[in-house]
C-alpha atoms as a PDB file:
ATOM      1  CA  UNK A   1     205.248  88.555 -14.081  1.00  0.00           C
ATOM      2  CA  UNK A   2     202.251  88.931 -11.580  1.00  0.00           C
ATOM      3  CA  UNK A   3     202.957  85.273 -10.807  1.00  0.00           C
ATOM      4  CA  UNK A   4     206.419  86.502  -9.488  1.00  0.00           C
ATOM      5  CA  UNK A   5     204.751  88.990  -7.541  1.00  0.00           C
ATOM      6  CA  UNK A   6     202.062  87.260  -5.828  1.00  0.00           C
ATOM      7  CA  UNK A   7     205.142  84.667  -5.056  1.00  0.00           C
ATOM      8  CA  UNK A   8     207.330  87.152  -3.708  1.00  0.00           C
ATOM      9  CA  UNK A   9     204.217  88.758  -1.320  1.00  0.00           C
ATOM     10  CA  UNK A  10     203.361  85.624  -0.196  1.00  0.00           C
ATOM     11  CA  UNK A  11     206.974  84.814   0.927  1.00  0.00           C
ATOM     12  CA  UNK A  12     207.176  88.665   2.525  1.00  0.00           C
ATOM     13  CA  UNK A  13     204.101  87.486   4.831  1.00  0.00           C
ATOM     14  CA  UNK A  14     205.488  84.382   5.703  1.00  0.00           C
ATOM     15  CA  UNK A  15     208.999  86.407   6.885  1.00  0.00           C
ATOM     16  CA  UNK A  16     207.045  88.638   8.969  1.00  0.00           C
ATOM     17  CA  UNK A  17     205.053  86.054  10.656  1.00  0.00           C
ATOM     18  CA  UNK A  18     207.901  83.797  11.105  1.00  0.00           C
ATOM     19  CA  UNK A  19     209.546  87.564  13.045  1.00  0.00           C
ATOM     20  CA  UNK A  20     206.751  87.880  14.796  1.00  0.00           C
ATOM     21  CA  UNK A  21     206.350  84.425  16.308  1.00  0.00           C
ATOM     22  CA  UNK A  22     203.362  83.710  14.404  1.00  0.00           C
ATOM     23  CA  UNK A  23     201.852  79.827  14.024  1.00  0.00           C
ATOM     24  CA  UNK A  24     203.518  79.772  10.434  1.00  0.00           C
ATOM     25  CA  UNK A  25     207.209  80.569  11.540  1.00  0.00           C
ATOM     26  CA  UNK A  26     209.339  79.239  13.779  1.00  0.00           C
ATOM     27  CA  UNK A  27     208.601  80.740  17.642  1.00  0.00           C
ATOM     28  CA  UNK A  28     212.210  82.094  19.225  1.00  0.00           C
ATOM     29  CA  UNK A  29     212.452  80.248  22.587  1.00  0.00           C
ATOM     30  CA  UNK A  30     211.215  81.826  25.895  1.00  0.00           C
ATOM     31  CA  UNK A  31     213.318  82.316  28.574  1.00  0.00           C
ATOM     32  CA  UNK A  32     213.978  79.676  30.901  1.00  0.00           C
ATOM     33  CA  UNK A  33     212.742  79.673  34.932  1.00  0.00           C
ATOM     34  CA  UNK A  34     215.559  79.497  37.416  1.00  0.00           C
ATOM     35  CA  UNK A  35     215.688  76.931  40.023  1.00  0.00           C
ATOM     36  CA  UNK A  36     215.201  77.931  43.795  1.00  0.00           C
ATOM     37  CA  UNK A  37     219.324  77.107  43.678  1.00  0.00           C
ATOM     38  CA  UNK A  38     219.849  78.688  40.762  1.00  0.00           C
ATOM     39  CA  UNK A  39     217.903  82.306  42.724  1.00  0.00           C
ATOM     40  CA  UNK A  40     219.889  81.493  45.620  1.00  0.00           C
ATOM     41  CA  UNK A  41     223.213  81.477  43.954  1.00  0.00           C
ATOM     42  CA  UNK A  42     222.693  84.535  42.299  1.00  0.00           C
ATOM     43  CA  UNK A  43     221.656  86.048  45.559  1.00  0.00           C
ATOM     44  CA  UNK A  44     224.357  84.905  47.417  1.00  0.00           C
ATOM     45  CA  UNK A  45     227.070  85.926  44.966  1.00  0.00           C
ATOM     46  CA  UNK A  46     225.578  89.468  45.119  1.00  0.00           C
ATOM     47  CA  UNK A  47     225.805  90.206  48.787  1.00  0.00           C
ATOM     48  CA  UNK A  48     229.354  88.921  48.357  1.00  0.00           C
ATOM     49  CA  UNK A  49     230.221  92.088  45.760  1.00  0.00           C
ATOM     50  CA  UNK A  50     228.469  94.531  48.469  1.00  0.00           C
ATOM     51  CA  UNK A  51     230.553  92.960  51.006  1.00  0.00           C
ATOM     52  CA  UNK A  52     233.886  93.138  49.431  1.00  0.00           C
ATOM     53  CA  UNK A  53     232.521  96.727  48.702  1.00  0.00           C
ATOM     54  CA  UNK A  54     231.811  97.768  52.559  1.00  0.00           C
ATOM     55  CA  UNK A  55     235.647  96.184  53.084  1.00  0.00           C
ATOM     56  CA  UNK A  56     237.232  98.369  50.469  1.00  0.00           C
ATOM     57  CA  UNK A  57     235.130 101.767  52.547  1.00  0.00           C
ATOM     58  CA  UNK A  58     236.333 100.167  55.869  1.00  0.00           C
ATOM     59  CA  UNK A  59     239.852 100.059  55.034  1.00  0.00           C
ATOM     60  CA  UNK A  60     239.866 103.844  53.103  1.00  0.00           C
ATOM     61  CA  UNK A  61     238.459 104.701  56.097  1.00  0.00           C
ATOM     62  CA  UNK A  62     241.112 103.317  58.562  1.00  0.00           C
ATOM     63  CA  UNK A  63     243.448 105.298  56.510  1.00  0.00           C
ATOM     64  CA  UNK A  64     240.957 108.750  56.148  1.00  0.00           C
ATOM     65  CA  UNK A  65     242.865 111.854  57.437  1.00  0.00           C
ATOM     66  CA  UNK A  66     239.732 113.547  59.112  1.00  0.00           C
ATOM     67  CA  UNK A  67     236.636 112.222  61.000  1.00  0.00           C
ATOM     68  CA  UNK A  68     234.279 113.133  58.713  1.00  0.00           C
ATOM     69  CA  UNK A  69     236.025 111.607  56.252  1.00  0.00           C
ATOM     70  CA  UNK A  70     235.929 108.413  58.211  1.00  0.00           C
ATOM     71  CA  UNK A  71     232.975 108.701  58.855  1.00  0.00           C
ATOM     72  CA  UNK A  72     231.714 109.127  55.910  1.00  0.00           C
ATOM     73  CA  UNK A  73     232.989 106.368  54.539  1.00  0.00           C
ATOM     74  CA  UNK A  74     232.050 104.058  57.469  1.00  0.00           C
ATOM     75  CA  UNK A  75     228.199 105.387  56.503  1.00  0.00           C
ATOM     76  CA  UNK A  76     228.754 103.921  53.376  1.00  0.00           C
ATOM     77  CA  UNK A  77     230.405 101.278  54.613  1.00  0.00           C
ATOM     78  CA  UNK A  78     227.036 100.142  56.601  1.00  0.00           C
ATOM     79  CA  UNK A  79     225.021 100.878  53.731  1.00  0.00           C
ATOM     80  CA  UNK A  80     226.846  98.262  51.803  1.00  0.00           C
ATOM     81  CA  UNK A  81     226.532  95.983  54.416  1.00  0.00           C
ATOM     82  CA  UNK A  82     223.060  96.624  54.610  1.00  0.00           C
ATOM     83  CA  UNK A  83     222.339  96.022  50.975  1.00  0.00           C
ATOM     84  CA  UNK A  84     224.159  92.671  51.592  1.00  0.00           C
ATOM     85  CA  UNK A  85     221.871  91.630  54.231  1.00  0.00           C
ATOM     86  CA  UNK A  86     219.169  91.541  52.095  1.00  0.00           C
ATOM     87  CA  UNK A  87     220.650  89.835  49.683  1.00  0.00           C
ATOM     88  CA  UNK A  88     221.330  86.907  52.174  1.00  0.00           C
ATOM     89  CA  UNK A  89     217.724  86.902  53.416  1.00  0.00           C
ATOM     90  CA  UNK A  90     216.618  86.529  49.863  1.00  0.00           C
ATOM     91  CA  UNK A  91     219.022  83.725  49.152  1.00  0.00           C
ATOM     92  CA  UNK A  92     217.789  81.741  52.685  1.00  0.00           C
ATOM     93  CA  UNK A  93     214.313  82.332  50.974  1.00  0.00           C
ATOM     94  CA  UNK A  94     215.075  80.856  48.241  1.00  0.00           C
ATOM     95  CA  UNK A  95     217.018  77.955  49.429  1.00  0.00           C
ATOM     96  CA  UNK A  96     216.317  77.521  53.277  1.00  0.00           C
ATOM     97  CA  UNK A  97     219.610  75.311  54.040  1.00  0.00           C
ATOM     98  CA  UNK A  98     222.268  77.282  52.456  1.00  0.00           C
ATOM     99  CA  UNK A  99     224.493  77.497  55.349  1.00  0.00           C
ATOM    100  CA  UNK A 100     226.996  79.956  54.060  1.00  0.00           C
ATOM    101  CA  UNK A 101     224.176  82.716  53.706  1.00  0.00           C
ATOM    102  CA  UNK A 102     223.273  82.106  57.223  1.00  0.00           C
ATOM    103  CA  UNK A 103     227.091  82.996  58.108  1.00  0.00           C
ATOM    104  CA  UNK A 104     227.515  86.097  55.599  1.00  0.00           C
ATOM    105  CA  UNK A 105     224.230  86.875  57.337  1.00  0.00           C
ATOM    106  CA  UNK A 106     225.455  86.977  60.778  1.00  0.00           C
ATOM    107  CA  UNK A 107     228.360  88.808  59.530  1.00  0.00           C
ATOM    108  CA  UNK A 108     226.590  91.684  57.966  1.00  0.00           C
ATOM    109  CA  UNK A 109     224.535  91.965  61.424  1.00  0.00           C
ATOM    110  CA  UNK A 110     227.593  92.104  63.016  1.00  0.00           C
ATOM    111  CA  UNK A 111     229.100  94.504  60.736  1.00  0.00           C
ATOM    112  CA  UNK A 112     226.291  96.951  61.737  1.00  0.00           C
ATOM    113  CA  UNK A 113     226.449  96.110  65.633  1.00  0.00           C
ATOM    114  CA  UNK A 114     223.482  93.966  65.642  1.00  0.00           C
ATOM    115  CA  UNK A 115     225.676  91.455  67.601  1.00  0.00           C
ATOM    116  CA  UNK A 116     222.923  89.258  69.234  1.00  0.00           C
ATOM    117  CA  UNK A 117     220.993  88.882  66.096  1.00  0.00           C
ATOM    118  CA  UNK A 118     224.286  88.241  64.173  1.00  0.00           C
ATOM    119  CA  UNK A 119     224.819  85.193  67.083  1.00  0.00           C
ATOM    120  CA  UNK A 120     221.591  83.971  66.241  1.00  0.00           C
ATOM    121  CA  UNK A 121     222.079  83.402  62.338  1.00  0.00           C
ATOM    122  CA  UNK A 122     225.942  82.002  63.221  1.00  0.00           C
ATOM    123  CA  UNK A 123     223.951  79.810  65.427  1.00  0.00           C
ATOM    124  CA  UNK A 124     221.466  79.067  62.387  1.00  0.00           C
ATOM    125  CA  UNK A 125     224.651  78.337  59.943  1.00  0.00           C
ATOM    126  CA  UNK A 126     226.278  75.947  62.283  1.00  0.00           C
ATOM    127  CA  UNK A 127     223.152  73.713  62.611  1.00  0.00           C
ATOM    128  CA  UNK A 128     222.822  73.310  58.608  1.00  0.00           C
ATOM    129  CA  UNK A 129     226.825  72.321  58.960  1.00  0.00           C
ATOM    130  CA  UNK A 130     228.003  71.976  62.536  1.00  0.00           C
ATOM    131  CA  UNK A 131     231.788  71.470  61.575  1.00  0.00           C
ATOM    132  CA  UNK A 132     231.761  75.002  59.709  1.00  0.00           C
ATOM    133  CA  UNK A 133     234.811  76.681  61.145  1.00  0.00           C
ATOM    134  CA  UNK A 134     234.367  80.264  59.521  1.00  0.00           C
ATOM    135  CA  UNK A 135     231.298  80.305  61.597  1.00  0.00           C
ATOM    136  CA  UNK A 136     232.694  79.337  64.605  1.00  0.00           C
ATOM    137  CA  UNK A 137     235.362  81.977  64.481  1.00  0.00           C
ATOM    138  CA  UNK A 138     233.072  85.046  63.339  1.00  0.00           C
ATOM    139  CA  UNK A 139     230.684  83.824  66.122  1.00  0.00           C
ATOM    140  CA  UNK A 140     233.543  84.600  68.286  1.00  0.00           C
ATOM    141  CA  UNK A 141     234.122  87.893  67.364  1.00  0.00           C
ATOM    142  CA  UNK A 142     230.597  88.794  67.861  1.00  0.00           C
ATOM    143  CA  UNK A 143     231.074  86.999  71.496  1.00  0.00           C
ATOM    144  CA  UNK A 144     233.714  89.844  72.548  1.00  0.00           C
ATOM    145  CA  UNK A 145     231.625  92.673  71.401  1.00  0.00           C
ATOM    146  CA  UNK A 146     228.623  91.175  73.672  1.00  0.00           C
ATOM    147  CA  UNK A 147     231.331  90.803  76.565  1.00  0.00           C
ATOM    148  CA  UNK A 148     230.930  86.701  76.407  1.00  0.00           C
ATOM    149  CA  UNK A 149     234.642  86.274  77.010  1.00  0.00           C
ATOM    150  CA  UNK A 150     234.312  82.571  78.017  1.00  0.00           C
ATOM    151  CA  UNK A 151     232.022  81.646  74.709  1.00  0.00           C
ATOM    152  CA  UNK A 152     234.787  83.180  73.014  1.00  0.00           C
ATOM    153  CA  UNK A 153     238.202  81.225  74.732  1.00  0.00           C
ATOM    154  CA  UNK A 154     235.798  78.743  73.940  1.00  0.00           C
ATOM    155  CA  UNK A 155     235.427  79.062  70.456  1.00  0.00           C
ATOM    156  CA  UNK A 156     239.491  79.807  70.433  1.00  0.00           C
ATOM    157  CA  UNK A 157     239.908  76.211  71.549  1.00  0.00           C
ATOM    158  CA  UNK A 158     238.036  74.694  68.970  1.00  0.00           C
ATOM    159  CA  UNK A 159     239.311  76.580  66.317  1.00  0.00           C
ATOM    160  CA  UNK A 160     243.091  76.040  67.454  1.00  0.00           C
ATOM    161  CA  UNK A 161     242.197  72.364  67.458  1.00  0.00           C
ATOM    162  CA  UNK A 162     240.731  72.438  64.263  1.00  0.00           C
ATOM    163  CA  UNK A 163     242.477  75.538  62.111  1.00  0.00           C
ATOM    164  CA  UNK A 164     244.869  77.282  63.057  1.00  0.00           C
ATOM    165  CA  UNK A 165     244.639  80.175  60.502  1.00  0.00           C
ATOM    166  CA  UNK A 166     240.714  81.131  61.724  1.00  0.00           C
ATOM    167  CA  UNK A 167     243.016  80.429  65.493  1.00  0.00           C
ATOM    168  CA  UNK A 168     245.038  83.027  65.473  1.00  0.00           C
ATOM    169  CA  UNK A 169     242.650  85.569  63.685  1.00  0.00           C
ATOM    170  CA  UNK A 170     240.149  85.277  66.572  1.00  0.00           C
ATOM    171  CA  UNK A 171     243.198  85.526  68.804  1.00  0.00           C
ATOM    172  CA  UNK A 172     244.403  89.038  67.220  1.00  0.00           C
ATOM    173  CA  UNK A 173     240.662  90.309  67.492  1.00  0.00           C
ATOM    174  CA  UNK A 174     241.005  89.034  71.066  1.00  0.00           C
ATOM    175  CA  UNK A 175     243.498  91.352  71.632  1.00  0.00           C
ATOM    176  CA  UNK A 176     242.399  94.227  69.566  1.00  0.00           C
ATOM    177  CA  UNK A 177     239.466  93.438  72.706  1.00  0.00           C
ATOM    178  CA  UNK A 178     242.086  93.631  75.425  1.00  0.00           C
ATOM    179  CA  UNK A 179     243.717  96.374  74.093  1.00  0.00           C
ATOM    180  CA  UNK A 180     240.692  98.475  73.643  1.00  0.00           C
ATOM    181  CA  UNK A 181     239.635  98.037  77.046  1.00  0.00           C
ATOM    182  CA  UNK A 182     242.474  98.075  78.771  1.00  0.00           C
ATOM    183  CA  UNK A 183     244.383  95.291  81.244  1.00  0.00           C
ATOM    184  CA  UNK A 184     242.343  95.957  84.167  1.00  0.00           C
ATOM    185  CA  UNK A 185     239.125  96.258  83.006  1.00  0.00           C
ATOM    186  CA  UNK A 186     239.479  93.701  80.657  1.00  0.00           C
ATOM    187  CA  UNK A 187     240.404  90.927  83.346  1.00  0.00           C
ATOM    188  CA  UNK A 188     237.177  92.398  85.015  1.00  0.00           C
ATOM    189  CA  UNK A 189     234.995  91.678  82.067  1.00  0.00           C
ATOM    190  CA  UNK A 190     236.668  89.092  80.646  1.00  0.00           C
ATOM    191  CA  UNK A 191     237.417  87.243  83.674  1.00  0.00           C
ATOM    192  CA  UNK A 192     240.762  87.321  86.405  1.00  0.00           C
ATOM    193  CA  UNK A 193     243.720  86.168  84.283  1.00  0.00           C
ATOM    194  CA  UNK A 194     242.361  87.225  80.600  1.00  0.00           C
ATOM    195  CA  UNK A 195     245.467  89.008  80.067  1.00  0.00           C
ATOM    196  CA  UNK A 196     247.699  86.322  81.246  1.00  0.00           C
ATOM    197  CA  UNK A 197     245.533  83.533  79.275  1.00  0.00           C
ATOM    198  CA  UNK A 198     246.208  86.260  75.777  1.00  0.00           C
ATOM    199  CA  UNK A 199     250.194  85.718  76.726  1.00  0.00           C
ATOM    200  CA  UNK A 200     249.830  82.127  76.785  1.00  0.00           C
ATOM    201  CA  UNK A 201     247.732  81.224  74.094  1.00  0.00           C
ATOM    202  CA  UNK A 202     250.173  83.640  71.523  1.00  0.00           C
ATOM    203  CA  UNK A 203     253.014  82.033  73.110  1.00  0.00           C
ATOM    204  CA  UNK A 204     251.675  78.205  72.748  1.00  0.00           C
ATOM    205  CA  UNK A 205     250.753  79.047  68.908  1.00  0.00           C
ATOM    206  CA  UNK A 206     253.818  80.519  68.319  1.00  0.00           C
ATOM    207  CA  UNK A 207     255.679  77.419  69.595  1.00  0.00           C
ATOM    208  CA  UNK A 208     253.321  75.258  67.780  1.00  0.00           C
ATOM    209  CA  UNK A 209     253.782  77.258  64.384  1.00  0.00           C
ATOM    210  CA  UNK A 210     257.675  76.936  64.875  1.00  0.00           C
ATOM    211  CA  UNK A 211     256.918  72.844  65.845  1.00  0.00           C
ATOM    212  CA  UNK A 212     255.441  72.433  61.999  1.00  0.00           C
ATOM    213  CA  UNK A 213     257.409  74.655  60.387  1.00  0.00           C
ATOM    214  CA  UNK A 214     260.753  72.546  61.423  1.00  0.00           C
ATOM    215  CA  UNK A 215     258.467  68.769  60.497  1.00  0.00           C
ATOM    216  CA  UNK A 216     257.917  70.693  56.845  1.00  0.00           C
ATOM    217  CA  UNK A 217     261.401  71.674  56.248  1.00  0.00           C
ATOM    218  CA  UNK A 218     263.267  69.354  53.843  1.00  0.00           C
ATOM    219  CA  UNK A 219     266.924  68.838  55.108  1.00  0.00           C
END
């Protein structure tokens, strides 16, 4: 009987070592480092959900029935954009050439009116990947709110050369622009003719969205 029981302690000790991590059980694993990539990633996917956040405040807010109410949301808005901001910066420290950071980064700045810093980091995303058309066309956008009209048409020209979905969205924000300002003032900042060259460009992609349309159908 008290061999039983010296036994059974001794195998109680063992247990509680082994639960413990001691030498005499097996240790449970530690956790495992993350890469630099691995950081970034997570980073990046984060400012992504405060993004899509700041979106779903903007568009309550085009829809709020007072100004405060608007504004409220638009506060909150920012603040998600904000929080996103960070989140880029901390992905670009973690790995230096991930180009789509340096867009979502302009776009944040942008988001909060920090246009020519916003230019800068487009500028930034488009030297880690000079063919990146999203960049192109939200670097356009922040042209027009820095009154850069002809960087803009000329970022219109790419893009309708290249895509004409990111095309026609600079084009409606070019007009949202015109509208905003007006005709007259708006061929004074924008240059004589802006409104005509806004006629002619929606006119030319309409044609040319009817021109594929009729080379898709199947007859």
């Amino acid at each position: 009987m008290m061999r039983i029981l010296v036994t059974f302690i001794v195998l109680l000790s063992g247990s509680a070592a082994m639960a413990a991590g001691g030498g005499g059980g097996v240790q449970m694993p530690s956790a495992v480092a993350q890469t630099p990539e691995q950081v970034a990633v997570g980073h990046y996917k984060s400012g992504l959900r405060y993004k899509k956040r700041a979106w779903r405040q903007e568009e309550k807010a085009a829809k709020a029935k007072t100004p405060k109410q608007r504004d409220k949301l638009l506060a909150k808005a920012v603040k998600n954009h904000e929080r996103a901001r960070q989140k880029y910066v901390a992905t670009l420290k973690a790995n230096r050439r991930h180009y789509e950071a340096a867009n979502e980064l302009g776009y944040a700045l942008r988001r909060m009116g920090r246009y020519e810093q916003a230019i800068e980091w487009y500028d930034h995303a488009l030297k880690l990947k000079p063919n990146f058309l999203e960049a192109i066309e939200y670097r356009g956008e922040a042209y027009l709110a820095t009154g850069n009209i002809d960087a803009a048409k000329g970022a219109y020209m790419e893009l309708f050369r290249n895509d004409r979905t990111l095309a026609d969205q600079l084009l409606i924000a070019m007009q949202a622009w015109h509208d905003r300002q007006g005709s007259s003032s708006a061929d004074s900042l924008g240059g004589a003719g802006f409104s005509d060259w806004l006629i002619e460009r929606k006119e030319l992609a309409g044609i040319t969205r009817d021109v594929s349309l009729n080379q898709s159908r199947q007859w």
